[in-house]
Protein backbone atom coordinates (compact mmCIF):
# COMPACT_ATOMS: atom_id res chain seq x y z
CA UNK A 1 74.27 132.35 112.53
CA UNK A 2 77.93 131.58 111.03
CA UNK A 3 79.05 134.34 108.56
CA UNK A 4 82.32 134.44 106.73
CA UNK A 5 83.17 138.10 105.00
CA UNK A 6 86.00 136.69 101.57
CA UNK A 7 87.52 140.18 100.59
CA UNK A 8 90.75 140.35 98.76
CA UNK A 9 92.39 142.36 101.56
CA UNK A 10 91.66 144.31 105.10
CA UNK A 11 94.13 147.17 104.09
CA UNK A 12 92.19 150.01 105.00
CA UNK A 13 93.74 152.05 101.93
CA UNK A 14 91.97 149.41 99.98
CA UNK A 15 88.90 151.27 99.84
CA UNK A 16 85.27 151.63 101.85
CA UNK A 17 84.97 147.97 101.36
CA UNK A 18 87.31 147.32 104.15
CA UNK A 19 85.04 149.82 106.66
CA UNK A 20 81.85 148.17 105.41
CA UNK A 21 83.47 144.95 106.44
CA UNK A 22 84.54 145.40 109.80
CA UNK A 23 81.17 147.71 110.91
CA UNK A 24 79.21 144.30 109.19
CA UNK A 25 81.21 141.65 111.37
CA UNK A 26 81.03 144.32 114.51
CA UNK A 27 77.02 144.91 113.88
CA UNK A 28 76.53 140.96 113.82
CA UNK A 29 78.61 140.25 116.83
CA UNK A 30 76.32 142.53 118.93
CA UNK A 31 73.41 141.22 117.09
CA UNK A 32 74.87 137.50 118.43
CA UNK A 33 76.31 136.10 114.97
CA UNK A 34 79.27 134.27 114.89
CA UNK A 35 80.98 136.38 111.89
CA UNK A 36 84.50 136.05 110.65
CA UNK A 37 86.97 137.23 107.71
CA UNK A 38 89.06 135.24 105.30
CA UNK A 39 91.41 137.63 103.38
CA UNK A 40 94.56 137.54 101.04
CA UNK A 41 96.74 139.52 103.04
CA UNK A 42 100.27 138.08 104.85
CA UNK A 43 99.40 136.93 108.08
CA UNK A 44 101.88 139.50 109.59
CA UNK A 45 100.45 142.94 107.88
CA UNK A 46 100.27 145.33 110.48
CA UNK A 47 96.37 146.59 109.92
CA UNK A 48 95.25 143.12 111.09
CA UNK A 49 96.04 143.68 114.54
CA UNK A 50 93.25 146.04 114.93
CA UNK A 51 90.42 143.19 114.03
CA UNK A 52 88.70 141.84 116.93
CA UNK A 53 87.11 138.99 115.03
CA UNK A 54 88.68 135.94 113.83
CA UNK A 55 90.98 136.39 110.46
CA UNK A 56 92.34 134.37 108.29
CA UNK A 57 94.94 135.82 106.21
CA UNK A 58 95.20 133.26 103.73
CA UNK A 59 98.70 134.93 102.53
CA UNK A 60 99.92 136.49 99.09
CA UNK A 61 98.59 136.06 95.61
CA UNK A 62 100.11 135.80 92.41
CA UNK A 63 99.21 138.55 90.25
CA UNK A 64 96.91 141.20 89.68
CA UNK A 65 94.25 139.27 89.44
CA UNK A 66 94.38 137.66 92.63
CA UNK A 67 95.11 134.15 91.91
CA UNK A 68 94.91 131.64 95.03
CA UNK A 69 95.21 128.02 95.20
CA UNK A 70 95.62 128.62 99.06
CA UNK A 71 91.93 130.13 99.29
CA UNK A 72 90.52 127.51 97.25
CA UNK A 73 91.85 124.91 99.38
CA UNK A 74 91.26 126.74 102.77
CA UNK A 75 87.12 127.18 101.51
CA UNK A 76 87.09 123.34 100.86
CA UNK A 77 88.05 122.33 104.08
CA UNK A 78 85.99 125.05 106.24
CA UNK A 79 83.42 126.87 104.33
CA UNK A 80 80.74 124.23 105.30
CA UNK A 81 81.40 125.41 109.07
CA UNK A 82 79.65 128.71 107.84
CA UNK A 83 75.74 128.90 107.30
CA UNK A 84 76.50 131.94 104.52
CA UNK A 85 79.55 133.70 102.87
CA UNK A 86 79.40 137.73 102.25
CA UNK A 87 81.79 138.09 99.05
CA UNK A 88 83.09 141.42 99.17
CA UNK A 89 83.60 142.88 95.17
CA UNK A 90 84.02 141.08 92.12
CA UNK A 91 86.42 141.34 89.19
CA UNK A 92 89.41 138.92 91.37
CA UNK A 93 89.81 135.62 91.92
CA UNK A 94 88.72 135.42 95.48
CA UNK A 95 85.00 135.44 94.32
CA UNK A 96 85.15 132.73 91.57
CA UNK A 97 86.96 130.63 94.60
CA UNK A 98 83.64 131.41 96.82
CA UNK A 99 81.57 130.49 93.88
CA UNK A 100 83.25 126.90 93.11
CA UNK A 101 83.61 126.11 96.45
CA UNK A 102 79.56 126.78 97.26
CA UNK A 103 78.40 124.82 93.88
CA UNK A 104 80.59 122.04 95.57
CA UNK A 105 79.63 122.23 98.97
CA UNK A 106 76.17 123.62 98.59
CA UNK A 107 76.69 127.15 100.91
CA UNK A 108 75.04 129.85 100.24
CA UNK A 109 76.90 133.21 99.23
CA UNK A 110 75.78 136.66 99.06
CA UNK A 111 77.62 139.24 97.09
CA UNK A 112 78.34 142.54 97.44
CA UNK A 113 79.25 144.44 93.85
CA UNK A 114 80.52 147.43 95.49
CA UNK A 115 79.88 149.88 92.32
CA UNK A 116 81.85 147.74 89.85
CA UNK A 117 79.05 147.17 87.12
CA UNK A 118 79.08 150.90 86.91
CA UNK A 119 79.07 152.13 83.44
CA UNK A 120 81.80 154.83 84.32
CA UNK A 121 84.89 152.34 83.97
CA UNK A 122 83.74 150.98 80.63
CA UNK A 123 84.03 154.89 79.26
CA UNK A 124 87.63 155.77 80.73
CA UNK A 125 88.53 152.20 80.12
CA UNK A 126 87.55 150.83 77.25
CA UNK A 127 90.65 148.45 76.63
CA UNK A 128 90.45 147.21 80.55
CA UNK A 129 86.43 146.64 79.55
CA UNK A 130 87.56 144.32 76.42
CA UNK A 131 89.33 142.48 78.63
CA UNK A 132 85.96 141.99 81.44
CA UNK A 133 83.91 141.03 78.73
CA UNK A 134 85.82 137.98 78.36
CA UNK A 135 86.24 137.57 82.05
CA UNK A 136 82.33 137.85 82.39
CA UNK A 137 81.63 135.12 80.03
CA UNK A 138 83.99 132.92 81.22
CA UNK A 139 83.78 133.17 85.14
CA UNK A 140 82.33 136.50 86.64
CA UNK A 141 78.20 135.94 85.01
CA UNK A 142 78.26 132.64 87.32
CA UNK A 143 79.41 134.27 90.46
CA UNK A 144 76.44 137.06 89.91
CA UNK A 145 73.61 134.90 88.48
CA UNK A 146 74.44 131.66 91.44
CA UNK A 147 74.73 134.11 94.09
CA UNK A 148 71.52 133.94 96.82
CA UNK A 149 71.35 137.41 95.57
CA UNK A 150 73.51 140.01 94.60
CA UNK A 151 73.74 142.95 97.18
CA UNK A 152 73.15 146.77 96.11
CA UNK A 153 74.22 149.50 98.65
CA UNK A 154 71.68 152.25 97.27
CA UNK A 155 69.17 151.97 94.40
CA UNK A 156 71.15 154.28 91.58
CA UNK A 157 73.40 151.54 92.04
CA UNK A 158 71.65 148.52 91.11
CA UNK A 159 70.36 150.78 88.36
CA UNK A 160 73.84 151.54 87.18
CA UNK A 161 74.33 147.72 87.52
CA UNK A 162 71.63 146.10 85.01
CA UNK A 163 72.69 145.08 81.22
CA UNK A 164 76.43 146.36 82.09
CA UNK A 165 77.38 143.39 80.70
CA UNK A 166 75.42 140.28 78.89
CA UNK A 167 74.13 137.98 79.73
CA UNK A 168 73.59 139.74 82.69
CA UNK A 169 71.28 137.51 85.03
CA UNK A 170 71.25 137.68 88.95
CA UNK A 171 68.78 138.61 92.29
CA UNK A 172 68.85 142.26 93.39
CA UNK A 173 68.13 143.68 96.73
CA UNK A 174 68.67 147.36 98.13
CA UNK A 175 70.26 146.14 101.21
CA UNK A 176 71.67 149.80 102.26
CA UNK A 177 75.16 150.87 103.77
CA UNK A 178 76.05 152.21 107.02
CA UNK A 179 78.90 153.19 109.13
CA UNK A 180 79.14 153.44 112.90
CA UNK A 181 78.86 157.31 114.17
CA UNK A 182 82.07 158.62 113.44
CA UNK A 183 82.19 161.09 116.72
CA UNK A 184 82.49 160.89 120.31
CA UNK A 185 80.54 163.22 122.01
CA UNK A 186 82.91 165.91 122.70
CA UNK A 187 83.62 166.59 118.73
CA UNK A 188 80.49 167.26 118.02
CA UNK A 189 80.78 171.06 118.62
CA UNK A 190 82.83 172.65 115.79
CA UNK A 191 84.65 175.81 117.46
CA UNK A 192 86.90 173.41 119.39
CA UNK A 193 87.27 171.17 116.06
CA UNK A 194 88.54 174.52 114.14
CA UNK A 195 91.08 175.61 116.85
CA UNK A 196 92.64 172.16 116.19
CA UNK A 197 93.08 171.73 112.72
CA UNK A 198 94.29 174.90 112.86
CA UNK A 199 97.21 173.31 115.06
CA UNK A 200 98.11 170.83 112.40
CA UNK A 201 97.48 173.82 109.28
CA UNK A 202 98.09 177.20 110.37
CA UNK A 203 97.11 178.40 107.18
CA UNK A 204 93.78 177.75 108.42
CA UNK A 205 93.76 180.36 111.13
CA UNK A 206 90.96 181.90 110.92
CA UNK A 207 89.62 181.14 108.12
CA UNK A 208 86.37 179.13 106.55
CA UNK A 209 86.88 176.38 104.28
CA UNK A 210 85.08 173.40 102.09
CA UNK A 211 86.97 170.59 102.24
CA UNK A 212 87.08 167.40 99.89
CA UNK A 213 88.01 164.39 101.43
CA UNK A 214 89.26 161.22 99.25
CA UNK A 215 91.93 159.04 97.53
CA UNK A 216 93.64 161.42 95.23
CA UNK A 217 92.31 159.95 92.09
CA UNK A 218 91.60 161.18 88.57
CA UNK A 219 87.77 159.68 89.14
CA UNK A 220 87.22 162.35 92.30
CA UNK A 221 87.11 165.09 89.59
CA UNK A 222 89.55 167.40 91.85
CA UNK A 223 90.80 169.31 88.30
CA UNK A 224 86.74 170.13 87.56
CA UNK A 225 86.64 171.59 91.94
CA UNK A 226 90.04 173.90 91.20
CA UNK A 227 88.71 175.30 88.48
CA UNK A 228 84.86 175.65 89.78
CA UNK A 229 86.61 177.43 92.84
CA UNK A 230 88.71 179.60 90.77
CA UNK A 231 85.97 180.91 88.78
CA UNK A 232 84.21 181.65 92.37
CA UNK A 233 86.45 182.78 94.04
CA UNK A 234 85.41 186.31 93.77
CA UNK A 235 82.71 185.33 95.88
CA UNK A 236 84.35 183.79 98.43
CA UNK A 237 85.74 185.98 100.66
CA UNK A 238 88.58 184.75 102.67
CA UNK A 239 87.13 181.13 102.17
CA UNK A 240 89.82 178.03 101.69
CA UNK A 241 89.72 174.96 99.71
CA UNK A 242 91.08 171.67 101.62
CA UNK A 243 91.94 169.39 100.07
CA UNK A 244 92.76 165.99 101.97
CA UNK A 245 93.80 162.43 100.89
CA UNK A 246 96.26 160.42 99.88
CA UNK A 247 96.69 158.68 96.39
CA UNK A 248 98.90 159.00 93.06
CA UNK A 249 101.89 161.31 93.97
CA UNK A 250 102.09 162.29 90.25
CA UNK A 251 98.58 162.92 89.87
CA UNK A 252 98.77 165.43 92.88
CA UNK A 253 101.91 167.08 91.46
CA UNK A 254 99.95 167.91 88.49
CA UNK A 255 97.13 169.34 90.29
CA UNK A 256 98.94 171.53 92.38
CA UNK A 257 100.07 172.73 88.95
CA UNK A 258 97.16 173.03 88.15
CA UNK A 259 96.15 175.32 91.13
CA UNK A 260 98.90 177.63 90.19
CA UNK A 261 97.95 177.82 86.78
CA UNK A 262 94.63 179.02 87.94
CA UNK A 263 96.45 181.43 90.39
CA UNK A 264 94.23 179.86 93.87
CA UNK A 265 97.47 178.20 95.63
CA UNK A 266 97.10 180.76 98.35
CA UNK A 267 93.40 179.16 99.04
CA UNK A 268 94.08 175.62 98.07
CA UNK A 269 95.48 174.28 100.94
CA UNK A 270 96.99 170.44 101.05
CA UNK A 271 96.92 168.39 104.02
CA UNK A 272 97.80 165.09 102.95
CA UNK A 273 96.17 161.90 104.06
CA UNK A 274 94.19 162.79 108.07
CA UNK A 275 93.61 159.74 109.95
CA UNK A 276 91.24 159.21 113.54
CA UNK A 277 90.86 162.54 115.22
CA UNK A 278 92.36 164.44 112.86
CA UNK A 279 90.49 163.88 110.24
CA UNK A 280 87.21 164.19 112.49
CA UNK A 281 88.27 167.49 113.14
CA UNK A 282 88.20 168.37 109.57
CA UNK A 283 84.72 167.35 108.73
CA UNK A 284 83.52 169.02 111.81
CA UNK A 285 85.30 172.53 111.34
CA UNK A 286 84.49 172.45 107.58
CA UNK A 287 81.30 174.54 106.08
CA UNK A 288 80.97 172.20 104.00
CA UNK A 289 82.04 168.68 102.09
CA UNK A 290 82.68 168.63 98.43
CA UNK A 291 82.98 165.88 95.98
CA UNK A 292 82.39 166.37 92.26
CA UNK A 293 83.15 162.75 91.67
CA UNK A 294 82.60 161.07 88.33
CA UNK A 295 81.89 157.83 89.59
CA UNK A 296 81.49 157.07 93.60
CA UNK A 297 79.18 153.90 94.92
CA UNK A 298 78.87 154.80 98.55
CA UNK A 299 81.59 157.29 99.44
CA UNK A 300 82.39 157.00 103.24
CA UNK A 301 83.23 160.34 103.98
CA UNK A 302 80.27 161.88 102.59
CA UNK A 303 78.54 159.85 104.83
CA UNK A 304 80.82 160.94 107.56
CA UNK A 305 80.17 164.41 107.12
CA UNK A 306 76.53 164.01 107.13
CA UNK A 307 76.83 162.39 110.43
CA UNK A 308 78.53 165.68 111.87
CA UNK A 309 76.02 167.92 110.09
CA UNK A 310 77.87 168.84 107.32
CA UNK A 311 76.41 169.28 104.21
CA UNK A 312 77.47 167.45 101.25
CA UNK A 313 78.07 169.62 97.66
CA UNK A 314 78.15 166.33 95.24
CA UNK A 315 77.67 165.50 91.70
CA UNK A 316 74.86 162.84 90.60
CA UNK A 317 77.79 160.55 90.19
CA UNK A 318 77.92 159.74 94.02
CA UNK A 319 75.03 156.97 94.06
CA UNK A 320 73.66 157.94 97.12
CA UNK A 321 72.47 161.33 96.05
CA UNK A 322 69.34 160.46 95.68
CA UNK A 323 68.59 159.33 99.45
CA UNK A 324 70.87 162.82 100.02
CA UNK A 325 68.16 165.20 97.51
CA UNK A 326 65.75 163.51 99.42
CA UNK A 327 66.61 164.51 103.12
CA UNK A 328 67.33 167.99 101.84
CA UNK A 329 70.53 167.19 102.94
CA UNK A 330 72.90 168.88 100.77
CA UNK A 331 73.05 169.89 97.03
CA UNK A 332 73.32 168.00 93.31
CA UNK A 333 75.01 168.86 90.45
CA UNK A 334 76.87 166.89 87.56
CA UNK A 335 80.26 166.31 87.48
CA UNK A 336 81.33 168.54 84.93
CA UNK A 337 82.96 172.09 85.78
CA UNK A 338 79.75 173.91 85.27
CA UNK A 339 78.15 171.76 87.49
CA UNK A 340 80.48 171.81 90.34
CA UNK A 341 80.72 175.99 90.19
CA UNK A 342 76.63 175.88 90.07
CA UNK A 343 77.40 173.66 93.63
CA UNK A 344 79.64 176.39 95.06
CA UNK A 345 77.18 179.09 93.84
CA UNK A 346 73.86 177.28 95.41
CA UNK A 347 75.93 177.28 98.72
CA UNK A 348 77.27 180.94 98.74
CA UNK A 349 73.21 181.98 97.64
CA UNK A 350 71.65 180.09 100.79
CA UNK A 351 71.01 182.09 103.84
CA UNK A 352 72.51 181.25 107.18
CA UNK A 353 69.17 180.03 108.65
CA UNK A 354 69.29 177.75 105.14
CA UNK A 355 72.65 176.35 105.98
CA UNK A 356 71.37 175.99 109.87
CA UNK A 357 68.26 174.26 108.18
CA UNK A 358 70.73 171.97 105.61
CA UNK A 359 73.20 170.88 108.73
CA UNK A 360 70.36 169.42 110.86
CA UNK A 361 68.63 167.75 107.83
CA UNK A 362 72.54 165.74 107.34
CA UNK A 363 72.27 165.03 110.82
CA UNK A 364 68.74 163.34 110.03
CA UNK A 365 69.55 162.66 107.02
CA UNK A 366 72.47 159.95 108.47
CA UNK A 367 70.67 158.87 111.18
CA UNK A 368 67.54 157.62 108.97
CA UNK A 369 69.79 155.97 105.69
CA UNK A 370 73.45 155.60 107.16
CA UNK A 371 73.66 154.58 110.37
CA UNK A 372 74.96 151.23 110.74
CA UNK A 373 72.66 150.03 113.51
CA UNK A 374 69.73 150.85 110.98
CA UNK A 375 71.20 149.59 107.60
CA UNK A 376 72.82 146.28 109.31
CA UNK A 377 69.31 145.33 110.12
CA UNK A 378 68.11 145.05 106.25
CA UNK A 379 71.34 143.08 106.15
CA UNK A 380 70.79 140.54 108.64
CA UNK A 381 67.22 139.81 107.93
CA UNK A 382 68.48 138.85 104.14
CA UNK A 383 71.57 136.47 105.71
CA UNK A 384 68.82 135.16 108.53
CA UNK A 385 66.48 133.79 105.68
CA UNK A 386 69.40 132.11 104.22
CA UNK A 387 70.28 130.55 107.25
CA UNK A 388 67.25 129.04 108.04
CA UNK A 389 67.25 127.35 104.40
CA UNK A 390 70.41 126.23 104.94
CA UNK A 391 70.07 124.75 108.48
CA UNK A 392 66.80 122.89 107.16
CA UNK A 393 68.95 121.48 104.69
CA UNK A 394 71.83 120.21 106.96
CA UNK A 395 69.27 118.48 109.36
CA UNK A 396 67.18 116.62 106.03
């Protein structure tokens, strides 16, 4: 089978859509597909190098929005070399392109929403939502209701999704998400994973943490975790907060203001953006993973962390809670500061056999909902059946 991934860009600061992307295309090329990638980016952007499937960076865009009469003329003369197009998000121009160019040439596409019908961004913003409810009627309702079907990566998702906006017509399926395990062998252990972070922070010497690990952006709720963990702190005995990403340099300014304000910046430590092994290191060495997001589709690195075995404290914001409360796999609170505190009490209150108990369940827990060599198959079997139409119709 012939799949081509459209996504606006392979910039891996773009978001998890990029990772989903390149474990999809590296999933089907073991499983025998032909897959490749047609992005906006400049042909000469350094994160392309790294691809190992065929790219075509189709060059800039004009505008937020994505305009690109360069895509829509690449699509019309190659898309009917592909038995099925993957649209990656919605919202930009790239996936009205895919949709003209399959009403004219009669490919099927499959699209992938990515957690952008959530109801979240019509709350914090409402003039931005004006704005999509034009977009929707004019363009965006097409590219959902004509795709094959429209692609959820957990069930509160698709949820989340239905009557955002009207008319709102279109073909679910729970396809699932996955990454490839994050570790080689020799991480797994975490002693050795501590005594190297400690390397990069020697603040950490010695000393337990949680760590949250994500863009620093007003939706990860990091205001309602300093505050939670200055109201416990009493109970947390020579315990540290992490706190790793990169994102809006004001926004961090004003919550390391913050974190002085609530008198923790001896226990808040800030590492910046981690990348490859470092960043390994931190999920492995931490006690646990926080994020009291207020609005998260998938959220990579809580996957991540349940792949090392380490549980997840999350609010009911992070869609995939639900497969999470399920496994017994870490602990659920809303994203409000009550409910984060109430997620750093429940953790302090479990015994150590608990936490022993809560580690291998994330271990399980990733290996029966995340893991990309499970999840990809849903995936393929969905793309295959497409195919097959599509083939018949090429030989009538």
């Amino acid at each position: 089978m012939r799949i081509l991934h459209v996504i606006r860009t392979l910039n891996p600061g773009w978001g998890g859509q990029v990772e989903g992307v390149r474990n999809l295309s590296q999933a089907g090329q073991r499983r025998g597909h032909y897959v490749e990638v047609a992005c906006l980016d400049a042909a000469t952007e350094p994160w392309l190098s790294s691809w190992t499937n065929p790219v075509h960076a189709l060059g800039r865009v004009r505008g937020t929005f994505g305009y690109s009469p360069m895509l829509d003329q690449w699509l019309a003369a190659h898309i009917r070399e592909y038995d099925v197009v993957v649209v990656e998000g919605i919202w930009m121009y790239f996936s009205y392109s895919v949709w003209k160019a399959s009403k004219r040439f009669g490919v099927p596409y499959y699209l992938f929403i990515h957690g952008a019908l959530d109801p979240w961004f019509k709350r914090r913003y409402p003039l931005k939502h004006i704005k999509k409810i034009l977009y929707w009627k004019l363009f965006e309702r097409k590219v959902v209701r004509d795709a094959k079907a429209v692609l959820f990566t957990a069930e509160e998702e698709m949820l989340l999704a239905h009557n955002a906006f009207r008319p709102y017509e279109c073909k679910p399926i729970v396809v699932g998400y996955g990454i490839v395990p994050p570790y080689p062998k020799s991480l797994i252990g975490n002693s050795a994973a501590r005594r190297e972070l400690a390397l990069r922070s020697p603040e950490l010497r010695n000393r337990r943490f949680i760590l949250f690990l994500a863009r620093i952006h007003e939706k990860k709720g990091i205001d309602l975790l300093l505050k939670a963990f200055a109201r416990c702190r009493g109970a947390l005995p020579n315990m540290a907060l992490v706190i790793t990403g990169g994102g809006d340099p004001k926004l961090t300014v004003s919550l390391k203001r913050l974190a002085s304000w609530l008198g923790i910046s001896d226990d808040v430590v800030w590492t910046g953006p981690l990348y490859e092994n470092a960043k390994l290191h931190a999920i492995n060495a931490a006690d646990a993973y926080i994020l009291p997001s207020h609005q998260e589709n998938f959220g990579i690195s809580v996957v991540e962390a349940l792949a090392f075995g380490t549980p997840v404290l999350i609010s009911d914001k992070v869609n995939i809670w639900r497969e999470i409360d399920a496994a017994g796999a870490g602990l659920i609170e809303p994203d409000t500061v009550e409910g984060t505190a109430r997620l750093l009490q429940r953790w302090l209150s479990l015994s150590e056999a608990d936490k022993l108990r809560m580690r291998m369940a994330a271990r399980e827990c990733f290996t029966n909902n995340f893991d990309v060599s499970v999840t990809s198959a849903r995936f393929f079997d969905v793309l295959q059946a497409s195919s097959k139409g599509t083939t018949q119709a090429k030989s009538a």
